[in-house]
N, C-alpha and C. Protein backbone atom coordinates (compact mmCIF):
# COMPACT_ATOMS: atom_id res chain seq x y z
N UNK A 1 12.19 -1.97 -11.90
CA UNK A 1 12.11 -1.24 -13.14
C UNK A 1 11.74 -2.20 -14.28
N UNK A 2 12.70 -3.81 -14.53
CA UNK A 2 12.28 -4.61 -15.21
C UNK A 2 10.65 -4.73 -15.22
N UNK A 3 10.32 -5.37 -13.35
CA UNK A 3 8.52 -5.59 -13.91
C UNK A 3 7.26 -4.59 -14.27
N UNK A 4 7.55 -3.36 -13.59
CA UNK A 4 6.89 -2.45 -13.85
C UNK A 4 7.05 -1.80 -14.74
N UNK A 5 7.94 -1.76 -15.36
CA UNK A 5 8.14 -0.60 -16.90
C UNK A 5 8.31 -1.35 -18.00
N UNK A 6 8.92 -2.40 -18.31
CA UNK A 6 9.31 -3.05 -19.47
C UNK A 6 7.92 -4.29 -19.37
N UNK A 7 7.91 -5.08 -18.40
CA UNK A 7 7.18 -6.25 -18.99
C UNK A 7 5.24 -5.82 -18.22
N UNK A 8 5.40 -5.33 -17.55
CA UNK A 8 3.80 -4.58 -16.90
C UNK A 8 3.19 -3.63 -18.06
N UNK A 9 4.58 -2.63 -18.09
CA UNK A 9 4.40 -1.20 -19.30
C UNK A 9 2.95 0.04 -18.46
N UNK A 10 3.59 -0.17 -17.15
CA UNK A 10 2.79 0.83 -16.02
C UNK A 10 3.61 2.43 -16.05
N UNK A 11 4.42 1.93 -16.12
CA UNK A 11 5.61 3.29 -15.85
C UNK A 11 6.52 3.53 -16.90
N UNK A 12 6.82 4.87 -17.25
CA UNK A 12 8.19 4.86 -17.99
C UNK A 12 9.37 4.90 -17.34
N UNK A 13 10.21 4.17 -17.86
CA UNK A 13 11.72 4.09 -17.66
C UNK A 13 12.41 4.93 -16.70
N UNK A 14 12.75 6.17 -18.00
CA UNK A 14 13.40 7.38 -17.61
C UNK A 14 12.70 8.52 -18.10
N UNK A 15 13.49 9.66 -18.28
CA UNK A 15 12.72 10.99 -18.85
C UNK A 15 11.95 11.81 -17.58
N UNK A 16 11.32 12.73 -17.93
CA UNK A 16 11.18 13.89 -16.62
C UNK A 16 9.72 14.48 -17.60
N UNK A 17 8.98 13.86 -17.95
CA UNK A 17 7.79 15.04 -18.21
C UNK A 17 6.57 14.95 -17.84
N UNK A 18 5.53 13.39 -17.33
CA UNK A 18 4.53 14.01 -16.34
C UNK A 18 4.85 13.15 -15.00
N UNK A 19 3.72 13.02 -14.29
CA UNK A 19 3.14 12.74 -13.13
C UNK A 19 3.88 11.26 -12.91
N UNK A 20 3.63 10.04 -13.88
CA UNK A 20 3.93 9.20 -14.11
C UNK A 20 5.70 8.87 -13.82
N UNK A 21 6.46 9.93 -14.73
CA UNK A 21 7.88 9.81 -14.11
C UNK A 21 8.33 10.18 -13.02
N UNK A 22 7.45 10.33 -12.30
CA UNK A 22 7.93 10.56 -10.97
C UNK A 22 8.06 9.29 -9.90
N UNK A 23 6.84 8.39 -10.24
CA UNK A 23 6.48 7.55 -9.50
C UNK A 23 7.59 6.45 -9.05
N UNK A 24 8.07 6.18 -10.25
CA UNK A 24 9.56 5.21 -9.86
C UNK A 24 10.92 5.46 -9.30
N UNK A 25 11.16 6.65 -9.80
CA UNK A 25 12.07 7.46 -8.63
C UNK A 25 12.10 7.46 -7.36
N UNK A 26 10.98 7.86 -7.25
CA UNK A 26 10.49 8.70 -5.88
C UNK A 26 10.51 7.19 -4.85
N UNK A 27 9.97 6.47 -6.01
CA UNK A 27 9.39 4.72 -4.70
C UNK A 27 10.74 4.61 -4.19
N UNK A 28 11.80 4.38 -5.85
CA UNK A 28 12.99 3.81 -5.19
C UNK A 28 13.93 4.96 -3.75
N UNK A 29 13.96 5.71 -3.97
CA UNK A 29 14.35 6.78 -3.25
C UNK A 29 14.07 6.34 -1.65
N UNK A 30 12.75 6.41 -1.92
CA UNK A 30 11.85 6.15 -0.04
C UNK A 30 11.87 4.70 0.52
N UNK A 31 12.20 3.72 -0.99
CA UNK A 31 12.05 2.40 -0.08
C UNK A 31 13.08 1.91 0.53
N UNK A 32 14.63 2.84 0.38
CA UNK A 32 15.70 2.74 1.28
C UNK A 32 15.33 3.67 2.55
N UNK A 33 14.53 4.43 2.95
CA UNK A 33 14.68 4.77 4.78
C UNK A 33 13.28 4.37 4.88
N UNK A 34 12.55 3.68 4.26
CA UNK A 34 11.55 3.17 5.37
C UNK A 34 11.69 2.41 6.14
N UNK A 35 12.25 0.97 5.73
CA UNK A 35 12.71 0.15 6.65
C UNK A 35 13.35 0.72 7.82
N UNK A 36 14.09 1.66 7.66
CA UNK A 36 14.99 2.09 8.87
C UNK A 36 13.66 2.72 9.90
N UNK A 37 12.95 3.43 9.51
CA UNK A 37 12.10 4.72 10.06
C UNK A 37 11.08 3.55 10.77
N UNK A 38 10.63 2.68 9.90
CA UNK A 38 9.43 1.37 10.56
C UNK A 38 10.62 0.23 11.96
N UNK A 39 11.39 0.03 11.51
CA UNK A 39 12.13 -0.65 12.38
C UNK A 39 12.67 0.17 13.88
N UNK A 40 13.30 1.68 13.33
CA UNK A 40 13.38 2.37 14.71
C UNK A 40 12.00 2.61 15.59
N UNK A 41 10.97 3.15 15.45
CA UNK A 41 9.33 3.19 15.76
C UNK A 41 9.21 1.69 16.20
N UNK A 42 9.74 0.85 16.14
CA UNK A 42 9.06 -0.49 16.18
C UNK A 42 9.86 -0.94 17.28
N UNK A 43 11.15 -0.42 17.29
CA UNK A 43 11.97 -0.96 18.87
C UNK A 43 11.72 0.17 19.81
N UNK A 44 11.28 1.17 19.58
CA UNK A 44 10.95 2.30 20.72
C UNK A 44 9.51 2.40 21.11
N UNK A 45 8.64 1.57 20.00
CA UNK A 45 7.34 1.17 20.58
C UNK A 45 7.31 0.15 21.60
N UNK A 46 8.52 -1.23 21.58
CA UNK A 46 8.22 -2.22 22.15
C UNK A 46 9.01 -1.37 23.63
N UNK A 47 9.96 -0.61 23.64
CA UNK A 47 10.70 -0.33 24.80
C UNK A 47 9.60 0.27 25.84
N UNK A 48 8.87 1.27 25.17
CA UNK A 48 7.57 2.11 25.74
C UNK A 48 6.46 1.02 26.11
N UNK A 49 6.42 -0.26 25.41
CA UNK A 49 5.53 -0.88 26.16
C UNK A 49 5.74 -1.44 27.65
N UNK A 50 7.20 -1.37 27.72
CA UNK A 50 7.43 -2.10 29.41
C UNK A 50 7.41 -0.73 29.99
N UNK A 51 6.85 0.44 30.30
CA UNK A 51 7.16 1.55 30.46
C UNK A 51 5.49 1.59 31.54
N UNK A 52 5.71 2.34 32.96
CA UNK A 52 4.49 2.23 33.43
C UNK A 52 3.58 2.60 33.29
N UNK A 53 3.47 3.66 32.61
CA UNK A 53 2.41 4.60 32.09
C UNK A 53 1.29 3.75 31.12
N UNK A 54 1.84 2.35 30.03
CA UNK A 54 1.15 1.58 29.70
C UNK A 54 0.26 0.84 30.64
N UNK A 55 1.42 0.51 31.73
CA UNK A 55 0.42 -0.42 32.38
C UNK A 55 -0.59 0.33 33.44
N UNK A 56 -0.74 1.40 33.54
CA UNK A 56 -1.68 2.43 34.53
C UNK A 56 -2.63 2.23 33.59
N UNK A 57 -2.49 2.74 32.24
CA UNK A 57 -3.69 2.91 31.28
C UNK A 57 -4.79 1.74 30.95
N UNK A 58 -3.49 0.53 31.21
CA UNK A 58 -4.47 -1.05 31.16
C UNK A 58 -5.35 -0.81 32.34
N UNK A 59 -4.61 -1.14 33.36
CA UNK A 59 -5.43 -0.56 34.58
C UNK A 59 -7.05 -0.01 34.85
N UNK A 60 -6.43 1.19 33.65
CA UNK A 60 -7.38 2.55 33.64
C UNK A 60 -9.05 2.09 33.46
N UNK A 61 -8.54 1.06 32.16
CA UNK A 61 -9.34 0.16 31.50
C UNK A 61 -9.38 1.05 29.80
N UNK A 62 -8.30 1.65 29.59
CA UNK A 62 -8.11 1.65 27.75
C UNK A 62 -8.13 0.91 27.10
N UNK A 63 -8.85 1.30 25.91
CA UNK A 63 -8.39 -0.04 25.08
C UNK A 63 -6.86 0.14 24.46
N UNK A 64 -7.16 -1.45 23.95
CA UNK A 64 -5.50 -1.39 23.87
C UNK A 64 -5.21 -0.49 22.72
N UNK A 65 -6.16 -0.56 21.80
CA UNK A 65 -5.77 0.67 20.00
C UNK A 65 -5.55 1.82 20.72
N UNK A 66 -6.14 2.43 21.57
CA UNK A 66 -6.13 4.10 22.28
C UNK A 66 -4.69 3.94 22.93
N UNK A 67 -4.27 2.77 23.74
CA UNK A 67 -3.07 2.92 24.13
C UNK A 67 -1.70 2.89 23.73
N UNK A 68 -2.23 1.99 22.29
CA UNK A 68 -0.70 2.02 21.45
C UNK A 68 -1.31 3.33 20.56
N UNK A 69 -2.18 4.06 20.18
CA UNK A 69 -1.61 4.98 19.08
C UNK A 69 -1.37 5.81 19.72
N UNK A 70 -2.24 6.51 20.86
CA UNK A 70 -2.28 7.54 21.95
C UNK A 70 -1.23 8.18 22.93
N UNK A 71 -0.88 7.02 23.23
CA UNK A 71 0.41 6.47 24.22
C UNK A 71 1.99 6.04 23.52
N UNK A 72 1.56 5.28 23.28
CA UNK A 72 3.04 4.34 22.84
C UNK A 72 3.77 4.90 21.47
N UNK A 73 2.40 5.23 20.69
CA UNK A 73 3.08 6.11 19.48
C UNK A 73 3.39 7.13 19.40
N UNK A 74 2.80 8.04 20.41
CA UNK A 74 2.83 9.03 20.66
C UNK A 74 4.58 9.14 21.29
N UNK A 75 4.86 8.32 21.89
CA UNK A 75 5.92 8.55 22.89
C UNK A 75 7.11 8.40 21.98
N UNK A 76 7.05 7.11 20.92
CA UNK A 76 7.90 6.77 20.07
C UNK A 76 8.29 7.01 19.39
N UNK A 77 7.18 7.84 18.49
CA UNK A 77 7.77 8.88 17.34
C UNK A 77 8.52 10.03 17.48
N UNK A 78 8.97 10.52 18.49
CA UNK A 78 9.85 11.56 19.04
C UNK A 78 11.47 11.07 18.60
N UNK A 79 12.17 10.27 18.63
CA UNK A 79 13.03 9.68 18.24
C UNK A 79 13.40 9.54 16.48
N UNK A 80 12.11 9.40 16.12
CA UNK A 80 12.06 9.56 14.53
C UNK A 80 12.52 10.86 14.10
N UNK A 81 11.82 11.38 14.65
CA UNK A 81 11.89 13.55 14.28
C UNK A 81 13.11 13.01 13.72
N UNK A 82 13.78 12.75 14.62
CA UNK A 82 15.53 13.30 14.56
C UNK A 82 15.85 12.94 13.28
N UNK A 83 15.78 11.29 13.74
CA UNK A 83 16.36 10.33 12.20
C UNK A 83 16.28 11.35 10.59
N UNK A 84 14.70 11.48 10.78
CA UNK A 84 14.00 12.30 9.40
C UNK A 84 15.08 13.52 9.30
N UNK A 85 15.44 14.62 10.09
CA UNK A 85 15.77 15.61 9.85
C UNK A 85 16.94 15.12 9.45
N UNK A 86 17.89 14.22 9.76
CA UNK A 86 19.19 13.66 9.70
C UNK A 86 19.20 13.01 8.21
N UNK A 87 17.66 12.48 8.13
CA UNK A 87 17.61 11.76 5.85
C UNK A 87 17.50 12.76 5.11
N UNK A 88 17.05 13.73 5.17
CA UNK A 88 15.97 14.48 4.10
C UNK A 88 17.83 14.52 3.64
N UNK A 89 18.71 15.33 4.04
CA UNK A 89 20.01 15.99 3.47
C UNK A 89 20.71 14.77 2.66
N UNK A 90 20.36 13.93 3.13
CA UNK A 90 21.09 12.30 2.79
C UNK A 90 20.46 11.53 1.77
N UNK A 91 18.83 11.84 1.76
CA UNK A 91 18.47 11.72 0.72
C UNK A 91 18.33 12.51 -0.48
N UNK A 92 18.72 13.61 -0.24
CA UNK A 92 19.50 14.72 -1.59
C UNK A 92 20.41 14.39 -1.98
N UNK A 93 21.38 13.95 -1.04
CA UNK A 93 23.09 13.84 -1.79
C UNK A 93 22.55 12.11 -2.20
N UNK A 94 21.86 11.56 -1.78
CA UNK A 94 21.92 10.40 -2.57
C UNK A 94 20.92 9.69 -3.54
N UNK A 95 20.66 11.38 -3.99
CA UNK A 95 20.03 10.98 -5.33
C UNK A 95 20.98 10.66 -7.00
N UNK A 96 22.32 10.96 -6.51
CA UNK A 96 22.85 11.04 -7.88
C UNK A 96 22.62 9.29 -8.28
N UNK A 97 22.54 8.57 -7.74
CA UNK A 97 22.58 6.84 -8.22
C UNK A 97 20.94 7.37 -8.83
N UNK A 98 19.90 7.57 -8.42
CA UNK A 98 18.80 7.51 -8.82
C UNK A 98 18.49 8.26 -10.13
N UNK A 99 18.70 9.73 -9.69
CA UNK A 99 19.42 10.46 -11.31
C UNK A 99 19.88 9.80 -12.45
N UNK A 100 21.13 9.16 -11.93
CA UNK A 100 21.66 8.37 -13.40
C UNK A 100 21.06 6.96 -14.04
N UNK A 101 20.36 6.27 -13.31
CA UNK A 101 19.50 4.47 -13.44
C UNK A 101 18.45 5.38 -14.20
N UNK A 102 17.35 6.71 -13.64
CA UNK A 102 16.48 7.12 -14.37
C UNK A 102 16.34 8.51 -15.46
N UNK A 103 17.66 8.55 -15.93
CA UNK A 103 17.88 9.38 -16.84
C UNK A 103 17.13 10.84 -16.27
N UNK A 104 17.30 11.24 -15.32
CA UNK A 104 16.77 12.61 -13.99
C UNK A 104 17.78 13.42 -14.34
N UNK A 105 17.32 14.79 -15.06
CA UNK A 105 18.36 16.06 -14.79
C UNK A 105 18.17 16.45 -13.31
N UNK A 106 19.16 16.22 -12.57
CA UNK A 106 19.38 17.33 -11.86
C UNK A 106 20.72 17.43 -11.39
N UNK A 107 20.87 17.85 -9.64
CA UNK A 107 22.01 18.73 -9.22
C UNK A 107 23.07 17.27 -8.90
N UNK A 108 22.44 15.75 -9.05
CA UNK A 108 23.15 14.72 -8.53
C UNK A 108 23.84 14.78 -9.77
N UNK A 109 23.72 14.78 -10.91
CA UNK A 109 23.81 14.17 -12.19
C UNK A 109 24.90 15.49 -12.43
N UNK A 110 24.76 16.38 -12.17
CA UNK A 110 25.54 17.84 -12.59
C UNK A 110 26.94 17.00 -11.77
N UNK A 111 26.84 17.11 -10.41
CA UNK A 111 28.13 16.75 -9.76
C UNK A 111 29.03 16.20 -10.13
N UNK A 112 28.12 14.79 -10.82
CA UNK A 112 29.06 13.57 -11.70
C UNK A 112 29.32 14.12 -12.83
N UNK A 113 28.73 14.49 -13.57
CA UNK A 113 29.47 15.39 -14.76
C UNK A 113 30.65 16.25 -14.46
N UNK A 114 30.50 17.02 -13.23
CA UNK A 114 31.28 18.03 -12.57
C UNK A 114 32.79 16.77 -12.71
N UNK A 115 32.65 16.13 -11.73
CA UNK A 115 33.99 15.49 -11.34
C UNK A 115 34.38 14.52 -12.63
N UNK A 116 33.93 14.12 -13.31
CA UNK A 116 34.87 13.62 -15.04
C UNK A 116 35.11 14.64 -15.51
N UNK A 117 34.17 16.04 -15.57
CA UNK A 117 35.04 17.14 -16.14
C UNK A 117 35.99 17.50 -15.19
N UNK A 118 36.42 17.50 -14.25
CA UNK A 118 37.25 18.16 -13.35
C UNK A 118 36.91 19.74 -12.98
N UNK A 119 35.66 19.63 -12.62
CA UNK A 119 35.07 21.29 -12.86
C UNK A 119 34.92 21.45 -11.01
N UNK A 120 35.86 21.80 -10.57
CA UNK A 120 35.84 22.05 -8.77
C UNK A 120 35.14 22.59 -8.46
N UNK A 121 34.76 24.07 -9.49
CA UNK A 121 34.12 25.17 -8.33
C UNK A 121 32.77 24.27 -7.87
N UNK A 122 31.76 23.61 -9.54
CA UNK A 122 30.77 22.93 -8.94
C UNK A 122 31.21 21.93 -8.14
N UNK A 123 32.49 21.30 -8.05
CA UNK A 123 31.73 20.58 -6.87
C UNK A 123 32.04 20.92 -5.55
N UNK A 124 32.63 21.94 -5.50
CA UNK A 124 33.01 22.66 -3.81
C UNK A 124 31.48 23.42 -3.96
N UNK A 125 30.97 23.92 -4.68
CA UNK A 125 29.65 24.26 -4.63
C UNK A 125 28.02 22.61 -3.99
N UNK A 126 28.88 22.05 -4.69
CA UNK A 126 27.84 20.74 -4.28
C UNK A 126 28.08 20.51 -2.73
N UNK A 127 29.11 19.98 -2.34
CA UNK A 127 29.71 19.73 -0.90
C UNK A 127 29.20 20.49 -0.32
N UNK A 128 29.45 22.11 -0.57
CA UNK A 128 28.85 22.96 0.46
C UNK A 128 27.38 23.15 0.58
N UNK A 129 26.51 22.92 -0.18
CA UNK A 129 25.23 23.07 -0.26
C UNK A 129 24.79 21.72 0.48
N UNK A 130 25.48 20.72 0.46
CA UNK A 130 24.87 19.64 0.95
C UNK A 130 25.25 19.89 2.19
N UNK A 131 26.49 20.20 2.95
CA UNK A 131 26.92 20.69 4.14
C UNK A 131 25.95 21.70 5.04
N UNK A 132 25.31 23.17 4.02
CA UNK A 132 24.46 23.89 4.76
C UNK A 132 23.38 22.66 5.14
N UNK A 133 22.82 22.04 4.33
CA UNK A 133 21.21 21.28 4.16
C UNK A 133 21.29 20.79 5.23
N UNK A 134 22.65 20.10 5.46
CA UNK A 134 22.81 19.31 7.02
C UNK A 134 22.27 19.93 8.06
N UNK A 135 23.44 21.20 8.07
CA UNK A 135 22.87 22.52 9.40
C UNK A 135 21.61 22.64 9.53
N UNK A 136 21.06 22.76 8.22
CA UNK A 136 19.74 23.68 8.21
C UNK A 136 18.70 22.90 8.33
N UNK A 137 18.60 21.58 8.22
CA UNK A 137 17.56 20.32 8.56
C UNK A 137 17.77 20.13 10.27
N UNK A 138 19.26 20.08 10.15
CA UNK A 138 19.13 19.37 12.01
C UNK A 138 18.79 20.36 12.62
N UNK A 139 19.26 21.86 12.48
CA UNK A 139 18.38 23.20 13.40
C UNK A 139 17.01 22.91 13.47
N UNK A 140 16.32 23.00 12.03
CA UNK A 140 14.81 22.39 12.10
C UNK A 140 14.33 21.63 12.60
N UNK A 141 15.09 20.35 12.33
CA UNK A 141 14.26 19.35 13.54
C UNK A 141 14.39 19.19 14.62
N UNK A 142 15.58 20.03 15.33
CA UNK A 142 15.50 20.16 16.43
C UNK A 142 14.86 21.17 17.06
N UNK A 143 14.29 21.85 16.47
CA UNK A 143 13.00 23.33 17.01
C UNK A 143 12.33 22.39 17.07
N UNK A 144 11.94 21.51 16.22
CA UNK A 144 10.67 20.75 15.54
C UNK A 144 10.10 19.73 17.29
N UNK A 145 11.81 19.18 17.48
CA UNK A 145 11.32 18.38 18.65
C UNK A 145 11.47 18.99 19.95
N UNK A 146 12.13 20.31 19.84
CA UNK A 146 11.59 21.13 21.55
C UNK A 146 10.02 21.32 21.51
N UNK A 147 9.61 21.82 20.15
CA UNK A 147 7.98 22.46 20.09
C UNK A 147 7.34 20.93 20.40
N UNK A 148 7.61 19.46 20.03
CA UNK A 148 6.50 18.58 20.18
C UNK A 148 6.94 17.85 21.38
N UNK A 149 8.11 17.91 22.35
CA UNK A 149 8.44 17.73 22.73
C UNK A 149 8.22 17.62 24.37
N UNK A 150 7.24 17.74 25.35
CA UNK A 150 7.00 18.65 26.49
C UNK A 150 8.72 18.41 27.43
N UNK A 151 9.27 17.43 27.31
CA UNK A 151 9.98 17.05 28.51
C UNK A 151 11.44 17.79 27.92
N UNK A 152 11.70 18.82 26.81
CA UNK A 152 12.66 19.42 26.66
C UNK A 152 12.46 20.65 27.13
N UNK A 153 11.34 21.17 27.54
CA UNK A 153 10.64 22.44 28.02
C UNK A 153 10.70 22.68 29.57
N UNK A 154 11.37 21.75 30.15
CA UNK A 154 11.36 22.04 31.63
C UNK A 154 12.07 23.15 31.70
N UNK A 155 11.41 23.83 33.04
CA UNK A 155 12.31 24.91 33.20
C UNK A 155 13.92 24.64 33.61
N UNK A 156 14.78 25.30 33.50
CA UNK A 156 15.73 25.23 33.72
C UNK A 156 16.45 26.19 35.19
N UNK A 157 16.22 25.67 36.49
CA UNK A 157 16.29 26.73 37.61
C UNK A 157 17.65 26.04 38.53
């Protein structure tokens, strides 16, 4: 925030009115689960590389780019689904730190107001909304990974 807003003067601070205030939020927000999302993909890529199906394809005579995006990424990113459906809810409830550093109205910033006022209903209203989001993301991503999924589709006899 120091180099980019105060001594660059690329971005504003805080406030909510164009395109621009979005940009610093949003970075800080995403640059806590990328690392996680690049690092999981990155140990389930290397696991899939000792996996035989790589080495048939060397074989085959693939190249190696067709076999890691085709193959290996293909295989690896299935594991992510999950993670993602498991952040999106986590990265809602943990916007109130981001809310308050960038002067952001919203439902994080209400909560904390909520609990110095001692105002329960909102926050048994907050809890529970973050509680459905849970349900209602992991149902999704788990349709998400039967549909991309082939090896959850076996029949069952």
């Amino acid at each position: 925030m120091w180099t980019v807003s105060i001594k660059l003067d690329l971005l504003p601070t805080s406030g909510s009115g164009s395109f621009k205030h979005i940009i610093l939020p949003s970075f800080t927000v995403s640059l806590t689960y990328i690392s996680t999302y690049i690092r999981l993909i990155r140990n389930n890529m290397l696991d899939n590389m000792k996996e035989d199906y790589v080495l048939y394809a060397k074989v085959r005579g693939l190249r190696e780019k067709n076999i890691l995006s085709k193959h290996i990424f293909k295989n690896s990113i299935h594991s992510c689904i999950t993670a993602i459906g498991m952040s999106i809810p986590q990265l809602i409830a943990g916007t109130i730190v981001v809310e308050n550093v960038f002067a952001w109205p919203g439902v994080g910033r209400l909560c904390i107001t909520s609990i110095f006022n001692r105002d329960y209903p909102v926050i048994q209203t907050y809890v529970l909304m973050i509680g459905v989001l849970f349900v209602i993301f992991n149902l999704i991503f788990d349709i998400l990974q039967y549909v991309t999924d082939p090896r959850l589709r076996k029949d069952v006899s």
